[in-house]
N, C-alpha and C. Protein backbone atom coordinates (compact mmCIF):
# COMPACT_ATOMS: atom_id res chain seq x y z
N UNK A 1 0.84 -1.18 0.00
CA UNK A 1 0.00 0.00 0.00
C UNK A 1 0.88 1.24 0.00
N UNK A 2 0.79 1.97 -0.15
CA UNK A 2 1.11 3.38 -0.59
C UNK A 2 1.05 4.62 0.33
N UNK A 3 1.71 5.05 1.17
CA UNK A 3 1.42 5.97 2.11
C UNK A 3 1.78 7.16 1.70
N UNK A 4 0.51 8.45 2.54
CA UNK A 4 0.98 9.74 1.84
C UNK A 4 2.03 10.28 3.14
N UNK A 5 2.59 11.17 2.01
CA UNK A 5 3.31 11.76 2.77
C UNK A 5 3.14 12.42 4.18
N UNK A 6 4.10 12.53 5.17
CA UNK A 6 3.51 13.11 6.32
C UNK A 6 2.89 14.71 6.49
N UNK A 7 3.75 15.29 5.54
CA UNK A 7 3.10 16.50 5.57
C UNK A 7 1.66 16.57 4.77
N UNK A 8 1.48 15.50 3.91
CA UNK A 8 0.04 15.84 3.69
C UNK A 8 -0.75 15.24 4.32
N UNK A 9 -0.54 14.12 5.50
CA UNK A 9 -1.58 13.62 6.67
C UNK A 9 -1.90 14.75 7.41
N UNK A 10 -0.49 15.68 8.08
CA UNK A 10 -0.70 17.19 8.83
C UNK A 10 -1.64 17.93 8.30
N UNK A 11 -1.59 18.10 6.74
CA UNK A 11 -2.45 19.11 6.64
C UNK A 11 -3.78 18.58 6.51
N UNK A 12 -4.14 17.40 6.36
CA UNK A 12 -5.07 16.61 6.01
C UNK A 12 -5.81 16.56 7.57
N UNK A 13 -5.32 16.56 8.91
CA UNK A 13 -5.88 16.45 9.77
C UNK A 13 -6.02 17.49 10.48
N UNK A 14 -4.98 18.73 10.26
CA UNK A 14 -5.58 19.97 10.40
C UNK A 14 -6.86 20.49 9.68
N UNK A 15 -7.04 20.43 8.46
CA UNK A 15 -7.86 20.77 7.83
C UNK A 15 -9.19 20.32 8.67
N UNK A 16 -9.25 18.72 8.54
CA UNK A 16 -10.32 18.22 9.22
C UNK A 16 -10.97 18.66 10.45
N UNK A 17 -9.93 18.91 11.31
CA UNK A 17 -10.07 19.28 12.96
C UNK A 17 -10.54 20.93 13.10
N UNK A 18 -10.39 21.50 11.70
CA UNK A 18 -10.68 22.85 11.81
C UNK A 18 -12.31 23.19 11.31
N UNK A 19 -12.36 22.53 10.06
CA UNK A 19 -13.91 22.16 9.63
C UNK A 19 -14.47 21.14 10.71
N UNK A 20 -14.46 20.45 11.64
CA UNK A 20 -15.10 19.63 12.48
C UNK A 20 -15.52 20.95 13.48
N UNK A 21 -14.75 21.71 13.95
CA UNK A 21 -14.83 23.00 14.80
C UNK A 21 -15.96 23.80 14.16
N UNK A 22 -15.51 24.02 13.22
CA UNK A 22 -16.60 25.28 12.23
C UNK A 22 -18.51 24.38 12.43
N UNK A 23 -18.34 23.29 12.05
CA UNK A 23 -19.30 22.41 12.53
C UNK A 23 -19.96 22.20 13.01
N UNK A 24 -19.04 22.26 14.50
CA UNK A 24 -19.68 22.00 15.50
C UNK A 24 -20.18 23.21 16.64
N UNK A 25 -19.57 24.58 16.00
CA UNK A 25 -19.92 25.75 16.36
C UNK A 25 -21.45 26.07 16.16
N UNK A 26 -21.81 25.33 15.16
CA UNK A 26 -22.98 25.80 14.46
C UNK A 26 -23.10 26.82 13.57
N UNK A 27 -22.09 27.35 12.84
CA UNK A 27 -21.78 28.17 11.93
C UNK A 27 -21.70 27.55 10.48
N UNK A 28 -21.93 26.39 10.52
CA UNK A 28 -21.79 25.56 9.02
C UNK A 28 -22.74 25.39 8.36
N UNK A 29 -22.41 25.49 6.97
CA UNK A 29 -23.59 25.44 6.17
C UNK A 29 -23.15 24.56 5.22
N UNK A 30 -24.19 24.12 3.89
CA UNK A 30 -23.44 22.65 3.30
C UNK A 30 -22.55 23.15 2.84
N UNK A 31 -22.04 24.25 2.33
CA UNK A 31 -20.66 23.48 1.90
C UNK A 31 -19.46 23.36 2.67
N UNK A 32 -19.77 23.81 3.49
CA UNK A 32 -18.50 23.12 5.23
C UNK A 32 -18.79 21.55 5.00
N UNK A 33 -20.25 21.12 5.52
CA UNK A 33 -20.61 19.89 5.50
C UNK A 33 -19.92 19.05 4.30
N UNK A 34 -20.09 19.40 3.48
CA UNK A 34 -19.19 18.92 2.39
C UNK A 34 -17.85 18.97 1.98
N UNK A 35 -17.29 19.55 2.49
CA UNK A 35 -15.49 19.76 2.61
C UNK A 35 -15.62 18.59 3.66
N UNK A 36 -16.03 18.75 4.95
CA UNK A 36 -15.62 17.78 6.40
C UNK A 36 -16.03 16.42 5.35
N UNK A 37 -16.44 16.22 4.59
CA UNK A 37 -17.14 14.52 4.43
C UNK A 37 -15.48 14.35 3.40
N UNK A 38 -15.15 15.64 2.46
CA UNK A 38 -14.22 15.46 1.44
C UNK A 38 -12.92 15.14 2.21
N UNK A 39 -12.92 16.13 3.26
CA UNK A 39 -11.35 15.80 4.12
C UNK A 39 -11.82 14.55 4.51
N UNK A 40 -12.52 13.82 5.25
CA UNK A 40 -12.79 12.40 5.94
C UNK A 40 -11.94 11.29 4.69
N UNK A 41 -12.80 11.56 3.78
CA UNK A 41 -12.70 10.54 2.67
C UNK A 41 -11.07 10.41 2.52
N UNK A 42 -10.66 11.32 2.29
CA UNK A 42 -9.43 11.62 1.61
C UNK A 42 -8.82 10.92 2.51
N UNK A 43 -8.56 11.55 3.93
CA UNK A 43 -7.39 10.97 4.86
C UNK A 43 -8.10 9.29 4.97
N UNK A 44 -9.45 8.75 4.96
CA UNK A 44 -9.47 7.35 4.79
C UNK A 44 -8.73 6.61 3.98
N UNK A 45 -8.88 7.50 2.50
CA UNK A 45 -8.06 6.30 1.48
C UNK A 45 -6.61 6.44 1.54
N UNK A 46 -6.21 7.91 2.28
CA UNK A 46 -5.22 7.84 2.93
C UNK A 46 -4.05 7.27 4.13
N UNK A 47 -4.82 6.66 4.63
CA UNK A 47 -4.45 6.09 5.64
C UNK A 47 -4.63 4.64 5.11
N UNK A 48 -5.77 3.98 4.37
CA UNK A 48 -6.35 2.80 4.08
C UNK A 48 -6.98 2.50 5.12
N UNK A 49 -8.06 3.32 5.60
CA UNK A 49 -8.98 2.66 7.04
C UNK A 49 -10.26 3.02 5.74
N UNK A 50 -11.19 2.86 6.96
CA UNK A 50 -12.39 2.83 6.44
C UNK A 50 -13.61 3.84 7.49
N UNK A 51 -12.90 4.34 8.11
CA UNK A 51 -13.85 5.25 9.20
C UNK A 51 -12.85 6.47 9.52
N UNK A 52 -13.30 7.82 9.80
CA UNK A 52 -12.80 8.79 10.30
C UNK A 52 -11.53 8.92 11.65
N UNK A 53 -12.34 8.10 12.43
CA UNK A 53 -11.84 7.86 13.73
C UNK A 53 -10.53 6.64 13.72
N UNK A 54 -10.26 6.10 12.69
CA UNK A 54 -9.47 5.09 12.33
C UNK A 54 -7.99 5.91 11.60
N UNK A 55 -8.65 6.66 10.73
CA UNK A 55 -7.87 7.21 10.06
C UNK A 55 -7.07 8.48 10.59
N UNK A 56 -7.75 9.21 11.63
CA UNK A 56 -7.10 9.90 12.02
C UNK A 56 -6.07 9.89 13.69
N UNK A 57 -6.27 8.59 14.08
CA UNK A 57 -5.29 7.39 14.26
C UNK A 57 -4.12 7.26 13.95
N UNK A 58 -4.38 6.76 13.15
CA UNK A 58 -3.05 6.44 11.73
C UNK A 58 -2.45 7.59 11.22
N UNK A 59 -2.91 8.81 10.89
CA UNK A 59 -2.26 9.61 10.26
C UNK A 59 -1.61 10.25 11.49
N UNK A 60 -2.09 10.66 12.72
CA UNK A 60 -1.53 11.20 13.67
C UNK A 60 -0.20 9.95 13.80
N UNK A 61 -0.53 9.11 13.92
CA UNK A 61 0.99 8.29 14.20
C UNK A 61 2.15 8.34 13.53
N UNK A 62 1.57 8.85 12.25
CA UNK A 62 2.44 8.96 10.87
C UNK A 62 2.73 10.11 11.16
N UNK A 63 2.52 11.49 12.04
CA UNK A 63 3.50 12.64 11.81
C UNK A 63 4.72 12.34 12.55
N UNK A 64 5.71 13.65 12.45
CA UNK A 64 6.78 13.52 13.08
C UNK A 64 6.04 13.79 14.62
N UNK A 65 7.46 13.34 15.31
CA UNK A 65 7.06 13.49 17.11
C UNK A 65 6.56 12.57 17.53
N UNK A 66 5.50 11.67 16.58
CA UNK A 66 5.13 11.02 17.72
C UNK A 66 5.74 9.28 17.46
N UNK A 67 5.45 8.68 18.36
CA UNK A 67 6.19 7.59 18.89
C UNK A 67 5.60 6.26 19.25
N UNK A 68 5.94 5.24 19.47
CA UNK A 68 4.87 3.93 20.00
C UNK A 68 4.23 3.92 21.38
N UNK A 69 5.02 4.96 21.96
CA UNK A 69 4.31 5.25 23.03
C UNK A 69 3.72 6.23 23.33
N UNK A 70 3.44 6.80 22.50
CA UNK A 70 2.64 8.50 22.21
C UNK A 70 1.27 7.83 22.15
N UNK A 71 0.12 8.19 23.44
CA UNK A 71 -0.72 7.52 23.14
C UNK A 71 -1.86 8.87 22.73
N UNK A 72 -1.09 10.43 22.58
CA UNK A 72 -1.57 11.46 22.02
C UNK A 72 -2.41 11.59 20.68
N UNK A 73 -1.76 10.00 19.95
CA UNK A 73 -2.80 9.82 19.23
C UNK A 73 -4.41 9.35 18.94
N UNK A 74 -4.24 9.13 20.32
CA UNK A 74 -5.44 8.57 20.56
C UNK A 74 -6.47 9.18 21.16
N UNK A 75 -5.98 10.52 21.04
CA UNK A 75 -7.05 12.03 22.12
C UNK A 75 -7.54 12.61 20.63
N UNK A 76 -8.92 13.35 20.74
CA UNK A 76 -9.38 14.09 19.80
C UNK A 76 -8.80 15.41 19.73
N UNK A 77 -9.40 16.45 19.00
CA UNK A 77 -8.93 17.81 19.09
C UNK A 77 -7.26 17.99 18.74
N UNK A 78 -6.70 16.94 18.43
CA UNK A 78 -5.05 17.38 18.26
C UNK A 78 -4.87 18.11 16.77
């Protein structure tokens, strides 16, 4: 399988974590709704998971810093 690069998981899960915010503010309208489903997708086939919460998992593990014992990946909001 094919992994993306780390800097595009970073921006891939920034992006996400920033439209999940906009979201969940209640300030979103569809086409937020529709970017958050486009970033999801992306970092899925990115990662090769199949759920949001899987994938952004995986891509957090894949930046720099973190480690096998960094269990930072496993907190939301990062």
């Amino acid at each position: 399988m094919l992994l993306a690069h780390p800097a595009v998981l970073d921006d891939l899960v920034r992006r996400y974590t920033s439209l999940e915010r906009t979201l969940a503010s209640g300030k979103a309208g569809p086409t937020t709704r529709q970017r958050l489903a486009d970033v999801a997708y992306t970092l899925c086939v990115s990662t090769g998971t199949r759920d949001i919460d899987a994938a952004l998992v995986v891509a957090r593990h894949r930046l720099p810093g973190s480690g096998p014992g960094d269990d930072s990946a496993l907190t939301s909001g990062g």
